[in-house]
N, C-alpha and C. Protein backbone atom coordinates (compact mmCIF):
# COMPACT_ATOMS: atom_id res chain seq x y z
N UNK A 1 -5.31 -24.46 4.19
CA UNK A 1 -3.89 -24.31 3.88
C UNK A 1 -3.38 -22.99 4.48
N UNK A 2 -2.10 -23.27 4.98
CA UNK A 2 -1.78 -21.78 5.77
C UNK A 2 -0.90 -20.99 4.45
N UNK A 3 -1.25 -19.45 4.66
CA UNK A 3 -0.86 -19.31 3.82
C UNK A 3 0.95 -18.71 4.77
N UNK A 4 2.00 -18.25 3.56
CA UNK A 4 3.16 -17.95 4.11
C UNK A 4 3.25 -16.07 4.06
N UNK A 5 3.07 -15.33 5.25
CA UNK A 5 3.02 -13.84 4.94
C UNK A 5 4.12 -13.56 4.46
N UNK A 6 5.06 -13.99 5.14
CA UNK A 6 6.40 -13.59 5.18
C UNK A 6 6.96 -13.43 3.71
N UNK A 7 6.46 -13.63 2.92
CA UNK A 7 6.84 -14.07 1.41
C UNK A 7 5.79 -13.18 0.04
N UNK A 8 4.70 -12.56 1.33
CA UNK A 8 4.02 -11.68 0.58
C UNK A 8 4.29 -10.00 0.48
N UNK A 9 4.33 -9.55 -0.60
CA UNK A 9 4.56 -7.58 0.05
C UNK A 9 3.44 -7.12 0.28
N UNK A 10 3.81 -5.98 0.62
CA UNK A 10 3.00 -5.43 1.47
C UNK A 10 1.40 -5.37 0.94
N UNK A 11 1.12 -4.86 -0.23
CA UNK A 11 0.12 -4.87 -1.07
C UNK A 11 -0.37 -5.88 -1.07
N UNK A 12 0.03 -6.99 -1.16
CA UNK A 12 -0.63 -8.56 -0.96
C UNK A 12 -1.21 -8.80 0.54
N UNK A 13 -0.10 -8.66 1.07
CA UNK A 13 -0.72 -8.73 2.61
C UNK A 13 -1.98 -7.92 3.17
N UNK A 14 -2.06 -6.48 2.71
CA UNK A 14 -3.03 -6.16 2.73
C UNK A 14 -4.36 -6.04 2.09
N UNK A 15 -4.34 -6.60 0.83
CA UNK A 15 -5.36 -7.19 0.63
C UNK A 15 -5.95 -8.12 1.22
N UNK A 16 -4.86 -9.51 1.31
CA UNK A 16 -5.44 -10.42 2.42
C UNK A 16 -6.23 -10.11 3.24
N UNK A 17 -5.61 -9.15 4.25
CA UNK A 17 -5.88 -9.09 5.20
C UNK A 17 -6.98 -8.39 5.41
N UNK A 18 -7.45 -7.36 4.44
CA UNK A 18 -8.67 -7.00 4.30
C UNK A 18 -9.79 -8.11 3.80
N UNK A 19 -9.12 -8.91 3.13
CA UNK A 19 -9.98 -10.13 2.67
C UNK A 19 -10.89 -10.61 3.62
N UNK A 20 -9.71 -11.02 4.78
CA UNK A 20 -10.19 -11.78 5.79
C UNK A 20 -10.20 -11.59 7.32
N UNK A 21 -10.83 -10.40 7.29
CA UNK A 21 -10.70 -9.59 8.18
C UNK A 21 -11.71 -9.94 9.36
N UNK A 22 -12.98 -10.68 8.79
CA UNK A 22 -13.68 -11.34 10.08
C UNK A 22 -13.26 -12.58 10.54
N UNK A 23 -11.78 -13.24 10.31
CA UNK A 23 -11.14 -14.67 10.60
C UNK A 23 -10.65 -14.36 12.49
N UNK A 24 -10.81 -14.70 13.01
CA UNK A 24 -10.01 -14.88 14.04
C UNK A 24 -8.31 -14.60 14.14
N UNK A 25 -7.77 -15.10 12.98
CA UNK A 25 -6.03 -15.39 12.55
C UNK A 25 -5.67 -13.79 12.30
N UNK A 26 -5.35 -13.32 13.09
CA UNK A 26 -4.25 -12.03 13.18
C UNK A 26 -3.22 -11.86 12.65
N UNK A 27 -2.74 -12.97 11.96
CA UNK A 27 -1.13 -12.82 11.99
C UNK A 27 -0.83 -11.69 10.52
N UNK A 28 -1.67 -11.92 9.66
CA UNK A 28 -1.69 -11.13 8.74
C UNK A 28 -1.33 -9.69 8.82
N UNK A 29 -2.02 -9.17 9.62
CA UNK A 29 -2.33 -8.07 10.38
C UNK A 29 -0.86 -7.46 11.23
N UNK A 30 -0.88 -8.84 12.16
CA UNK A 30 0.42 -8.53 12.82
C UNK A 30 1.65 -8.08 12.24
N UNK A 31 1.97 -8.77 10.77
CA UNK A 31 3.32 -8.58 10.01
C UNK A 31 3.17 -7.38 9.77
N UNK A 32 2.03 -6.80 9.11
CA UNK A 32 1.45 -5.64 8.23
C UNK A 32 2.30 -4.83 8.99
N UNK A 33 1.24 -4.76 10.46
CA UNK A 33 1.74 -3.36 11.49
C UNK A 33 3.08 -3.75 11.74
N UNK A 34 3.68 -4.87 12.41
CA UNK A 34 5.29 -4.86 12.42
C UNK A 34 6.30 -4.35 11.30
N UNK A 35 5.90 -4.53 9.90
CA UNK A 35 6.37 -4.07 8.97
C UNK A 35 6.52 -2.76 8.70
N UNK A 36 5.12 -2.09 8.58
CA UNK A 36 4.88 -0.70 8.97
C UNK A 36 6.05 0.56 9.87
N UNK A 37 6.06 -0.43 11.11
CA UNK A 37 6.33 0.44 12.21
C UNK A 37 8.11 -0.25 12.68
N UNK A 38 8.48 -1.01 11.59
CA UNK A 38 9.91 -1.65 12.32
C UNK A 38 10.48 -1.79 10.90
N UNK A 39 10.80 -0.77 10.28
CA UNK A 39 11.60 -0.73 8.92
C UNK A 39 12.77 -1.08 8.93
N UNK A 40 13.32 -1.64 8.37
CA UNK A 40 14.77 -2.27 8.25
C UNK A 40 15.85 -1.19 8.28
N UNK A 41 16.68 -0.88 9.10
CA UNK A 41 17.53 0.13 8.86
C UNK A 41 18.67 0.38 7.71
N UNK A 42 18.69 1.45 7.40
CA UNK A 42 19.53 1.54 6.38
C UNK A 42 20.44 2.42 6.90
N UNK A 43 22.16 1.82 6.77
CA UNK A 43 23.40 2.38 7.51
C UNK A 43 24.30 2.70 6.43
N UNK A 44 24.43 3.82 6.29
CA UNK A 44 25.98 4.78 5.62
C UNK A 44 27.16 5.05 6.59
N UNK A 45 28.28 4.60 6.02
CA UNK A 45 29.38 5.00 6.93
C UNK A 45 29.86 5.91 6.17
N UNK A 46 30.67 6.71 6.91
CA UNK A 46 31.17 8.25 6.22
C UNK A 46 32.24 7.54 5.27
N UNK A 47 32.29 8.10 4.21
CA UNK A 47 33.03 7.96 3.07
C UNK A 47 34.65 8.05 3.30
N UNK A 48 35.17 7.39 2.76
CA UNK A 48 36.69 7.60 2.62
C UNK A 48 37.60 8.53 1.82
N UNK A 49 36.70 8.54 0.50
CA UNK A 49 37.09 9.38 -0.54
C UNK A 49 36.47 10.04 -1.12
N UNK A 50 36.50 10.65 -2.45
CA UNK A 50 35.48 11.40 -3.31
C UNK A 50 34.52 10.30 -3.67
N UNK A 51 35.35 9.65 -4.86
CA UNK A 51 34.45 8.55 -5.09
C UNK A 51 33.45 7.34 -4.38
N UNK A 52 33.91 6.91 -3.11
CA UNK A 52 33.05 6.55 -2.19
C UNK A 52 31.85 7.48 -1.76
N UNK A 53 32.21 8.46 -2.10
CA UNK A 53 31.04 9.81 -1.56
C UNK A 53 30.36 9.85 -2.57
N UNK A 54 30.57 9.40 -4.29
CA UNK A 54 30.17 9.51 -5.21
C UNK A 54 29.00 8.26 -4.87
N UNK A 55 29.87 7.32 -4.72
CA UNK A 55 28.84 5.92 -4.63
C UNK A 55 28.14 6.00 -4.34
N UNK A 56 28.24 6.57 -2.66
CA UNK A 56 27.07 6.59 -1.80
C UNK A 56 26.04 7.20 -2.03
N UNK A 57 26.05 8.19 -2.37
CA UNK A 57 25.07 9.40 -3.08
C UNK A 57 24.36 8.52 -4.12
N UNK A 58 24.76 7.88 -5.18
CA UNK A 58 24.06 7.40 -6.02
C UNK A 58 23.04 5.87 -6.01
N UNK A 59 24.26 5.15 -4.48
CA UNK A 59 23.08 4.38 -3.97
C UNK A 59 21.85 5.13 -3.14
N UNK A 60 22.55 5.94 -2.50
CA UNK A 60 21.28 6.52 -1.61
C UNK A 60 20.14 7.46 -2.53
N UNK A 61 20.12 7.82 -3.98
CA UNK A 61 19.29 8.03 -4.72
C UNK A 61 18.64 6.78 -5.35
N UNK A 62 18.92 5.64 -5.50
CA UNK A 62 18.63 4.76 -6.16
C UNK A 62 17.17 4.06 -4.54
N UNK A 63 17.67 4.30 -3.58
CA UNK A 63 17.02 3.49 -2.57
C UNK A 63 15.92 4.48 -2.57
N UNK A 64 16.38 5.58 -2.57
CA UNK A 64 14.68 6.84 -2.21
C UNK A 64 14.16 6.44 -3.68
N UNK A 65 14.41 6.15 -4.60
CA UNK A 65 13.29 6.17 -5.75
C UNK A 65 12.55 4.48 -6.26
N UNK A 66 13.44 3.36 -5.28
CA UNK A 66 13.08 2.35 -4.63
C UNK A 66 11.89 2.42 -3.66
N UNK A 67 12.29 3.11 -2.61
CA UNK A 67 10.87 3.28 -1.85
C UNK A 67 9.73 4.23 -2.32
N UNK A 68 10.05 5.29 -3.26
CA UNK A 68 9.30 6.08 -3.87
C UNK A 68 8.12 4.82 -4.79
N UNK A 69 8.76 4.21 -5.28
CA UNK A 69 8.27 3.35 -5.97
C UNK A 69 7.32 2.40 -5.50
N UNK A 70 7.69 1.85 -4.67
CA UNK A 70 7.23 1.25 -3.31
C UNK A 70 5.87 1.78 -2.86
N UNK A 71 6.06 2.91 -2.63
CA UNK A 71 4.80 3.52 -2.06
C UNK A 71 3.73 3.92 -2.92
N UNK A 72 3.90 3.87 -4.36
CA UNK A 72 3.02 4.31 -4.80
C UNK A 72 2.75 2.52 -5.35
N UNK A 73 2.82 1.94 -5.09
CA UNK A 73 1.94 0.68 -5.68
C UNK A 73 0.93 0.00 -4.50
């Protein structure tokens, strides 16, 4: 059965992929490092107002303690 990477995080995937690391099937591997090295960009446009400046600030704290989070699991 194939499994679906695309649908696994990262922690999963790399277990897998340590799992099955003498398989021939790369692809595991492949997402891992593409994932790794091709992060999704994250775009701020300059604010309009105070409060838009307020927003932004509080999304852009919410995303660093998102990936903070992230990294430590």
């Amino acid at each position: 059965m194939k499994r679906n990477f695309e649908e696994m995080t990262n922690v999963e995937l790399r277990a897998y992929a340590i799992e099955h690391r003498s398989d021939e099937d790369i692809e595991a591997l492949q997402l891992l490092f593409k994932r790794k090295h091709n992060p999704q960009p994250i775009v701020f446009h300059a604010p309009k107002s105070k409060e838009e400046e307020k927003e932004q600030f509080e999304l852009f704290k919410q995303i660093i303690k998102e990936k903070e989070s992230k990294s430590h699991s």
